[in-house]
PDB file of N, CA and C in Angstrom:
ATOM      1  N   UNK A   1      37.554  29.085  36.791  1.00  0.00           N
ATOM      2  CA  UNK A   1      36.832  29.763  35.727  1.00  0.00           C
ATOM      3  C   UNK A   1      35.409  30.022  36.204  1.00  0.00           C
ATOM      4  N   UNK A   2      34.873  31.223  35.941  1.00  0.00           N
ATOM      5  CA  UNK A   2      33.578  31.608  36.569  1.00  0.00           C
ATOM      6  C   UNK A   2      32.870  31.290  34.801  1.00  0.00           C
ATOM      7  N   UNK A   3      31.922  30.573  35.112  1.00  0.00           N
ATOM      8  CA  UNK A   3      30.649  30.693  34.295  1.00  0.00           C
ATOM      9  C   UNK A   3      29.065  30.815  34.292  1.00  0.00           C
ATOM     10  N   UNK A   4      29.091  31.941  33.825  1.00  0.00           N
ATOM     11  CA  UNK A   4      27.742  32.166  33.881  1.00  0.00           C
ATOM     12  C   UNK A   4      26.765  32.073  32.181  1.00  0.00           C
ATOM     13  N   UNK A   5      25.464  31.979  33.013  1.00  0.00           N
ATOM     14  CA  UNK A   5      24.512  31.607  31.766  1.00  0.00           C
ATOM     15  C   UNK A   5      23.700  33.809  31.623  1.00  0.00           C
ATOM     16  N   UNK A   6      23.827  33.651  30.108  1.00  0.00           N
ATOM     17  CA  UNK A   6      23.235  35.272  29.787  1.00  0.00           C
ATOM     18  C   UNK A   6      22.448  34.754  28.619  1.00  0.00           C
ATOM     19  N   UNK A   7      21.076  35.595  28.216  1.00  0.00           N
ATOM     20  CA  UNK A   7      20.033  35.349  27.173  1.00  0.00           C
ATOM     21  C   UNK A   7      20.430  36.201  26.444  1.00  0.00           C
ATOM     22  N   UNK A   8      19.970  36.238  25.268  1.00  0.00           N
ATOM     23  CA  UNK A   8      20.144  37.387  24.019  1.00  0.00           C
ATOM     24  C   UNK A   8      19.997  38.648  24.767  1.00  0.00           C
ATOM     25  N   UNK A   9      20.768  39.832  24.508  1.00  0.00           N
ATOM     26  CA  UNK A   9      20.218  41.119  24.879  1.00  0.00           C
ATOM     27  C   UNK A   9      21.234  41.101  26.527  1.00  0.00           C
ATOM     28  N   UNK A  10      21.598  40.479  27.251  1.00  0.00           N
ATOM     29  CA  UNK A  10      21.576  40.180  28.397  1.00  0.00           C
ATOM     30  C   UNK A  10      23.274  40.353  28.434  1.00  0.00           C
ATOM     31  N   UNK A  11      24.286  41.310  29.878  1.00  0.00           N
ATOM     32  CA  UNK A  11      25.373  41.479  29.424  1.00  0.00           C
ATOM     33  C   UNK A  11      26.104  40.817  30.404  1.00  0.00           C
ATOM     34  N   UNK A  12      27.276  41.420  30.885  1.00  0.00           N
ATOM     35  CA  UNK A  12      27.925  40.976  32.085  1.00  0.00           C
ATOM     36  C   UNK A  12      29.118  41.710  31.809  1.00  0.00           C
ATOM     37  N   UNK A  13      29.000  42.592  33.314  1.00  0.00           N
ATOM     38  CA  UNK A  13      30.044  43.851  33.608  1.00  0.00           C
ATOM     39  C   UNK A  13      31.036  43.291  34.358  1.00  0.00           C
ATOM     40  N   UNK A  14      32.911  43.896  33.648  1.00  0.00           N
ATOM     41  CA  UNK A  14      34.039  43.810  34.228  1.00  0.00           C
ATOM     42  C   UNK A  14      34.224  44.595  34.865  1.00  0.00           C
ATOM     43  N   UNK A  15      35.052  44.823  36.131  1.00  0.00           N
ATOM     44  CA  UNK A  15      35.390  46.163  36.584  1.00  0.00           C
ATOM     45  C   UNK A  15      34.246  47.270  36.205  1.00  0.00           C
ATOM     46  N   UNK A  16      34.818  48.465  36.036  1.00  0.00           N
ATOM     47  CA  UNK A  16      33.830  49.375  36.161  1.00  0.00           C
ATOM     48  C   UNK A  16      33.506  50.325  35.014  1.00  0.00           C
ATOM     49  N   UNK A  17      34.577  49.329  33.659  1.00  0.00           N
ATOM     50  CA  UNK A  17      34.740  50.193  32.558  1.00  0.00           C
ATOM     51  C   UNK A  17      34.552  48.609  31.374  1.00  0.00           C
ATOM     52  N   UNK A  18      34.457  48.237  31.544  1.00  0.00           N
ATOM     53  CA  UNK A  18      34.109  46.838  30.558  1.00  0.00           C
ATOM     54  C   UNK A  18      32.662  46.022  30.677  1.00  0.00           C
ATOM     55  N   UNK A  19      31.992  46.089  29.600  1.00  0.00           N
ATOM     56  CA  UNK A  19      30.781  45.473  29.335  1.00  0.00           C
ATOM     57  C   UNK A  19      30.772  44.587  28.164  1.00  0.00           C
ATOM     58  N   UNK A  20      30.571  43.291  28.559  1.00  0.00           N
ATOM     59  CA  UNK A  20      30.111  42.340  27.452  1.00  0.00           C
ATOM     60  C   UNK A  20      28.797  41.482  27.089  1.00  0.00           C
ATOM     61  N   UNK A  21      28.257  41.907  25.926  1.00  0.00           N
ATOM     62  CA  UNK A  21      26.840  41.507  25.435  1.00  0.00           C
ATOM     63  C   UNK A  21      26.263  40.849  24.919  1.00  0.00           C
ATOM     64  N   UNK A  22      25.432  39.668  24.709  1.00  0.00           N
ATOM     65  CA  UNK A  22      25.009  38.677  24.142  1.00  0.00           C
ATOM     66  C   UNK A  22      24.300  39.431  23.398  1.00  0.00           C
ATOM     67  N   UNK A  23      25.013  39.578  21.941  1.00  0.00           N
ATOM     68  CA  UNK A  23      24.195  40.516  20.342  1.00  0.00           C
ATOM     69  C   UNK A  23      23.299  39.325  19.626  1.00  0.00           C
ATOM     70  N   UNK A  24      23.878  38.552  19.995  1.00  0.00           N
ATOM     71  CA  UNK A  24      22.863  37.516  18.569  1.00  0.00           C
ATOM     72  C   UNK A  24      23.509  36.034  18.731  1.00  0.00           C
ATOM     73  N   UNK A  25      22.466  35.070  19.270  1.00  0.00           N
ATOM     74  CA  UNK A  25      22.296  33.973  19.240  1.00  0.00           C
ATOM     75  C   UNK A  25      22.124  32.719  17.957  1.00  0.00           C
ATOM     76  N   UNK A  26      22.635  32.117  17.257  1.00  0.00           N
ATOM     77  CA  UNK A  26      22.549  31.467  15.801  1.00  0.00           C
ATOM     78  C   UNK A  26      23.510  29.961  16.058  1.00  0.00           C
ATOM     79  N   UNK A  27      22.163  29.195  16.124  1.00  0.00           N
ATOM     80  CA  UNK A  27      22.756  27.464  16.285  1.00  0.00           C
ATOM     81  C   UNK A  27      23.734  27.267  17.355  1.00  0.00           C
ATOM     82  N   UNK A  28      24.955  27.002  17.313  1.00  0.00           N
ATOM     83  CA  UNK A  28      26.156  27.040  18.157  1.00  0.00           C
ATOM     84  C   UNK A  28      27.216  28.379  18.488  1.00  0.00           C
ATOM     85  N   UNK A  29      26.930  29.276  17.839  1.00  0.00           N
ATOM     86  CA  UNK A  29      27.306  30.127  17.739  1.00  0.00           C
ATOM     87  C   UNK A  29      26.474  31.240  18.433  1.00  0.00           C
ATOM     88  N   UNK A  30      27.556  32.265  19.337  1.00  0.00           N
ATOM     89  CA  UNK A  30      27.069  33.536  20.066  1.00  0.00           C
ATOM     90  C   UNK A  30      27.972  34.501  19.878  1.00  0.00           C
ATOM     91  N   UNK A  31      27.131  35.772  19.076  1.00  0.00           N
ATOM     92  CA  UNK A  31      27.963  36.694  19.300  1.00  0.00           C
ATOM     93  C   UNK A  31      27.901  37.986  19.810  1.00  0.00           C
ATOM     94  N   UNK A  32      29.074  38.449  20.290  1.00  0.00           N
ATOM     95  CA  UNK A  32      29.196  38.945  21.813  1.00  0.00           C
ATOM     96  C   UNK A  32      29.779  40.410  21.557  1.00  0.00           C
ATOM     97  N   UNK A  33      28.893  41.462  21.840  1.00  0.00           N
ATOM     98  CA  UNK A  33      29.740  42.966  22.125  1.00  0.00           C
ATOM     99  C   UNK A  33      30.489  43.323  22.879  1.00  0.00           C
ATOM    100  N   UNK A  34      31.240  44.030  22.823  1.00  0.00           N
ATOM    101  CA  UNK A  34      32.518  44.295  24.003  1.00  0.00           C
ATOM    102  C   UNK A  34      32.488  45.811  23.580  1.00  0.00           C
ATOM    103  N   UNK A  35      32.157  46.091  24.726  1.00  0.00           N
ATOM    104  CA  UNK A  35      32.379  48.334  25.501  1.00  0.00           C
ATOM    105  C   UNK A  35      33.764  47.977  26.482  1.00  0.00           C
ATOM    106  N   UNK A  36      34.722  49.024  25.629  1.00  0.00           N
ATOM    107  CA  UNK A  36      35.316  48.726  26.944  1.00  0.00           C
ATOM    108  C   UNK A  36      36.777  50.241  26.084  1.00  0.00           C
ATOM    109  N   UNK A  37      36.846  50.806  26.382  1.00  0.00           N
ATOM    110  CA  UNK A  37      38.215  52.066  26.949  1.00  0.00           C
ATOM    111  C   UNK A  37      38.723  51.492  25.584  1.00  0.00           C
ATOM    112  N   UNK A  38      39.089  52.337  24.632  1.00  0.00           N
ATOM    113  CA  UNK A  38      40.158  52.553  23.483  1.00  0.00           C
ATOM    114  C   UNK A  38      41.317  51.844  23.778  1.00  0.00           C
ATOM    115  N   UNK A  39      41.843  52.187  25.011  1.00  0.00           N
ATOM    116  CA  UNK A  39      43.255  51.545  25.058  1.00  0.00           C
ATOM    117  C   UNK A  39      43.410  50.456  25.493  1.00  0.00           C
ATOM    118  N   UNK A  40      42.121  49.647  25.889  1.00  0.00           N
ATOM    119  CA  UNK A  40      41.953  48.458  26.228  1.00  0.00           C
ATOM    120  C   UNK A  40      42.362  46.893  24.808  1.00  0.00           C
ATOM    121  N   UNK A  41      42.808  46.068  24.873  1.00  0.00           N
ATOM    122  CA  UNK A  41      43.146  45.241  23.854  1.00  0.00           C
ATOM    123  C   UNK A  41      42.611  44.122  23.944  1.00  0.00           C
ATOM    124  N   UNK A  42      41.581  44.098  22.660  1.00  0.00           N
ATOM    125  CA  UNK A  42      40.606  42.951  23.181  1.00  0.00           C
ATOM    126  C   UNK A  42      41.193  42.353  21.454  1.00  0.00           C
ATOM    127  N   UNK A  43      41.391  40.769  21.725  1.00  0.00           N
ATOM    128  CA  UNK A  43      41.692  39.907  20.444  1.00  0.00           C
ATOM    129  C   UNK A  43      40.541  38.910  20.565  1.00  0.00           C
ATOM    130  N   UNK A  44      40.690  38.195  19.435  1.00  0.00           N
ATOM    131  CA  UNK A  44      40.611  36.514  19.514  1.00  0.00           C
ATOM    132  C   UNK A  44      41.931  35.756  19.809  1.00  0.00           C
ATOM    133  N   UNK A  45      41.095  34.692  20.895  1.00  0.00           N
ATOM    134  CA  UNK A  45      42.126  34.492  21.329  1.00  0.00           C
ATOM    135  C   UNK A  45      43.417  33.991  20.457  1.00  0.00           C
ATOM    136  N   UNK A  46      43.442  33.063  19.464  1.00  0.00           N
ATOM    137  CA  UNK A  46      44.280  33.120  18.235  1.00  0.00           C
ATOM    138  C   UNK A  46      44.761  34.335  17.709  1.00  0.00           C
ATOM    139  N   UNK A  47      44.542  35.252  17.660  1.00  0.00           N
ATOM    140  CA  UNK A  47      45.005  36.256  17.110  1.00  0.00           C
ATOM    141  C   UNK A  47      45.935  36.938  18.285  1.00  0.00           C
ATOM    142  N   UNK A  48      45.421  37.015  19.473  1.00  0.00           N
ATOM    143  CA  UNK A  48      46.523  36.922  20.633  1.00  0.00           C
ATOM    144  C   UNK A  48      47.775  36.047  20.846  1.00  0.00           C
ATOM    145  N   UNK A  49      47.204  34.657  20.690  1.00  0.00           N
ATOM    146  CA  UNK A  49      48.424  33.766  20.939  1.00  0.00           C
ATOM    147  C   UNK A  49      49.297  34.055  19.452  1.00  0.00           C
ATOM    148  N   UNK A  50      48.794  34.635  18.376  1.00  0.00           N
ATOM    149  CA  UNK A  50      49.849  34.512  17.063  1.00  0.00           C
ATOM    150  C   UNK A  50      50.700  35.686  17.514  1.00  0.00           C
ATOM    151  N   UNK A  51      50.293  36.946  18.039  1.00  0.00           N
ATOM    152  CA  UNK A  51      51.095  38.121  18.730  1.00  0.00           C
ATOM    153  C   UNK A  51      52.029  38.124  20.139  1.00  0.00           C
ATOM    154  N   UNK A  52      51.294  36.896  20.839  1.00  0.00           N
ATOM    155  CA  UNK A  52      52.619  36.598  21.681  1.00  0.00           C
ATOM    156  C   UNK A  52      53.453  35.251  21.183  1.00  0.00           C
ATOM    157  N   UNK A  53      53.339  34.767  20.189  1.00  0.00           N
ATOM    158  CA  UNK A  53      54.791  33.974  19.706  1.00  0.00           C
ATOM    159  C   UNK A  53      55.631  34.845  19.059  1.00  0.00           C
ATOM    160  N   UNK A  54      54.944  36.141  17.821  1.00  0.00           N
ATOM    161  CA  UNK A  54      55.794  36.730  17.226  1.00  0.00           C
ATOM    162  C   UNK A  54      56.652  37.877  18.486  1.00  0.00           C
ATOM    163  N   UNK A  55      56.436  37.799  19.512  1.00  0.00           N
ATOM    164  CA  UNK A  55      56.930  38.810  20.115  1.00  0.00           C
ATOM    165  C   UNK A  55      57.883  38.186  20.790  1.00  0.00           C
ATOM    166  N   UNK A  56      57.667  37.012  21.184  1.00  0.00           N
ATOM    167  CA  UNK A  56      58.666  35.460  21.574  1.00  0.00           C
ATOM    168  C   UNK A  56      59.498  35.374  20.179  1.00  0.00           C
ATOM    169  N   UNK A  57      59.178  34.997  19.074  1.00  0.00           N
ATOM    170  CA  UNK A  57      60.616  35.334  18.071  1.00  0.00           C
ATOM    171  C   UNK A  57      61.106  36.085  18.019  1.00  0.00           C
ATOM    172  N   UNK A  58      61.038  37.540  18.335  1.00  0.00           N
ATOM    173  CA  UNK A  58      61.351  38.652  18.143  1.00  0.00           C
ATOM    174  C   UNK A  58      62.322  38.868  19.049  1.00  0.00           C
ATOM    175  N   UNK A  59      61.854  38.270  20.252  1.00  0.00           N
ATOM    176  CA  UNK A  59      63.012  38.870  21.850  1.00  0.00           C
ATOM    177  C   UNK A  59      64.098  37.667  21.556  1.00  0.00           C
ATOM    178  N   UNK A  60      63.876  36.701  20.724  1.00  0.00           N
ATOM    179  CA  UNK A  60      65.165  35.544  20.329  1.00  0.00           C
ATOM    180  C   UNK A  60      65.813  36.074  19.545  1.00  0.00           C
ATOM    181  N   UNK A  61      66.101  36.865  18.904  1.00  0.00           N
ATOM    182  CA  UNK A  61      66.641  37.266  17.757  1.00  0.00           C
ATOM    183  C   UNK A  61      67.748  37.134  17.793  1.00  0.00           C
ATOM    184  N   UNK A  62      68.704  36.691  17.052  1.00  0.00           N
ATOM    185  CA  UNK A  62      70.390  36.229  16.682  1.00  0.00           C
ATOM    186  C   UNK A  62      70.846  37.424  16.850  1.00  0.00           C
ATOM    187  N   UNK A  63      71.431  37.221  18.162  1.00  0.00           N
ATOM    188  CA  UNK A  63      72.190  38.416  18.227  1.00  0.00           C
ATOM    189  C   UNK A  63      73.647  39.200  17.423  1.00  0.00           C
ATOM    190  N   UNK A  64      73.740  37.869  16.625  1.00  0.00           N
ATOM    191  CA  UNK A  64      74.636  38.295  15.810  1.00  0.00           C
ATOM    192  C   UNK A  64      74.092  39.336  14.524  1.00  0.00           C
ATOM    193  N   UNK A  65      72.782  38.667  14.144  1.00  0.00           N
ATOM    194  CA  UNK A  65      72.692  39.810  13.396  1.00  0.00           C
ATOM    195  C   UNK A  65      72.006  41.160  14.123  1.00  0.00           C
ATOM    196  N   UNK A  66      72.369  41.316  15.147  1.00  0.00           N
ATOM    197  CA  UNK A  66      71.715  42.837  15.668  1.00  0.00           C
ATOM    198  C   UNK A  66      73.331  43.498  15.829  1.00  0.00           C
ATOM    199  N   UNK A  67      74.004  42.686  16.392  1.00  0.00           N
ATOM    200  CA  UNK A  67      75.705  42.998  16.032  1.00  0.00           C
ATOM    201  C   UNK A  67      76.166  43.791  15.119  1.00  0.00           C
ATOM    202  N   UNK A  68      75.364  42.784  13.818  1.00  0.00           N
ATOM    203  CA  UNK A  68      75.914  43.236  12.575  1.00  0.00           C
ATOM    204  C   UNK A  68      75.160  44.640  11.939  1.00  0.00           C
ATOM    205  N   UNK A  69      73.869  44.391  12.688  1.00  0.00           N
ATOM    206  CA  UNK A  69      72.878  45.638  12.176  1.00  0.00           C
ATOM    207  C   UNK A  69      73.573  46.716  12.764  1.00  0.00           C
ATOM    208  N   UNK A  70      74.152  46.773  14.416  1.00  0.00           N
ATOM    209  CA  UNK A  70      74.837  48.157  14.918  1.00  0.00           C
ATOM    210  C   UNK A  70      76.074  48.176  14.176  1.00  0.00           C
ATOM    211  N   UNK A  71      76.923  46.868  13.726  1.00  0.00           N
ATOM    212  CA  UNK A  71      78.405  47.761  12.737  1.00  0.00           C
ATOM    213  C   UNK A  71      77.768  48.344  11.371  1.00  0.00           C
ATOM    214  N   UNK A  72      76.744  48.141  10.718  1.00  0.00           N
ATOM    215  CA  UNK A  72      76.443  48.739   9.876  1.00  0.00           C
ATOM    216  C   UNK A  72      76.217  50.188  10.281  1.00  0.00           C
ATOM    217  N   UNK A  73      75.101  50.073  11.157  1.00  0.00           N
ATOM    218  CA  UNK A  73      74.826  51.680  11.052  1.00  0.00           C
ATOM    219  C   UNK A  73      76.148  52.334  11.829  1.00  0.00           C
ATOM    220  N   UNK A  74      76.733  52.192  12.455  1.00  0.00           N
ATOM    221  CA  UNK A  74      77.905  52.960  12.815  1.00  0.00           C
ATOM    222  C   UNK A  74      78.900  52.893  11.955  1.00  0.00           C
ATOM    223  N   UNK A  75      78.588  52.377  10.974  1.00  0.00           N
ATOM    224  CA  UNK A  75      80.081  52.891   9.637  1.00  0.00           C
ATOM    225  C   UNK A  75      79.323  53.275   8.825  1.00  0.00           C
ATOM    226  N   UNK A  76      77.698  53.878   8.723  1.00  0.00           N
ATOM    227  CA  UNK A  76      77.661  54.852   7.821  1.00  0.00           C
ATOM    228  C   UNK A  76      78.186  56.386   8.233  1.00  0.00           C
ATOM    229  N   UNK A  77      78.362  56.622   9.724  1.00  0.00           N
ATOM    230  CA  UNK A  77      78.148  57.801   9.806  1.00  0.00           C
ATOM    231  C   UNK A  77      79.560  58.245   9.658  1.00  0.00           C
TER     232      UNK A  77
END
């Protein structure tokens, strides 16, 4: 893990399209701007790890009921 020390105002560039900014300093707390490309996907990290478990339940899925989901739709038509 690389760590570095940044002052208020003060950023630190990814690659050649990502910038992150020390906006505002308050007790224990820092908070931080992020520039970085539209299609880029920036979370908290909790909010990441809750999107890769649901995507981990999702690829488990009982295959019986995906079974049952394709005899359904093939006896409506």
């Amino acid at each position: 893990m690389l760590v570095l020390t940044r002052k208020l105002g003060e950023s630190i560039a990814i690659d050649d399209n990502i910038k992150i900014v020390v906006v505002q300093i308050k007790g224990k707390q820092v908070r931080l701007g992020i520039k970085a490309p539209k299609e880029t996907k920036i979370h908290r990290e909790e909010v990441y790890k809750a999107i890769q478990d649901q995507n981990v339940e999702a690829s488990q899925a009982d295959t019986n009921t995906i079974s049952d989901l394709a005899d359904a739709l093939h006896n409506k038509k």
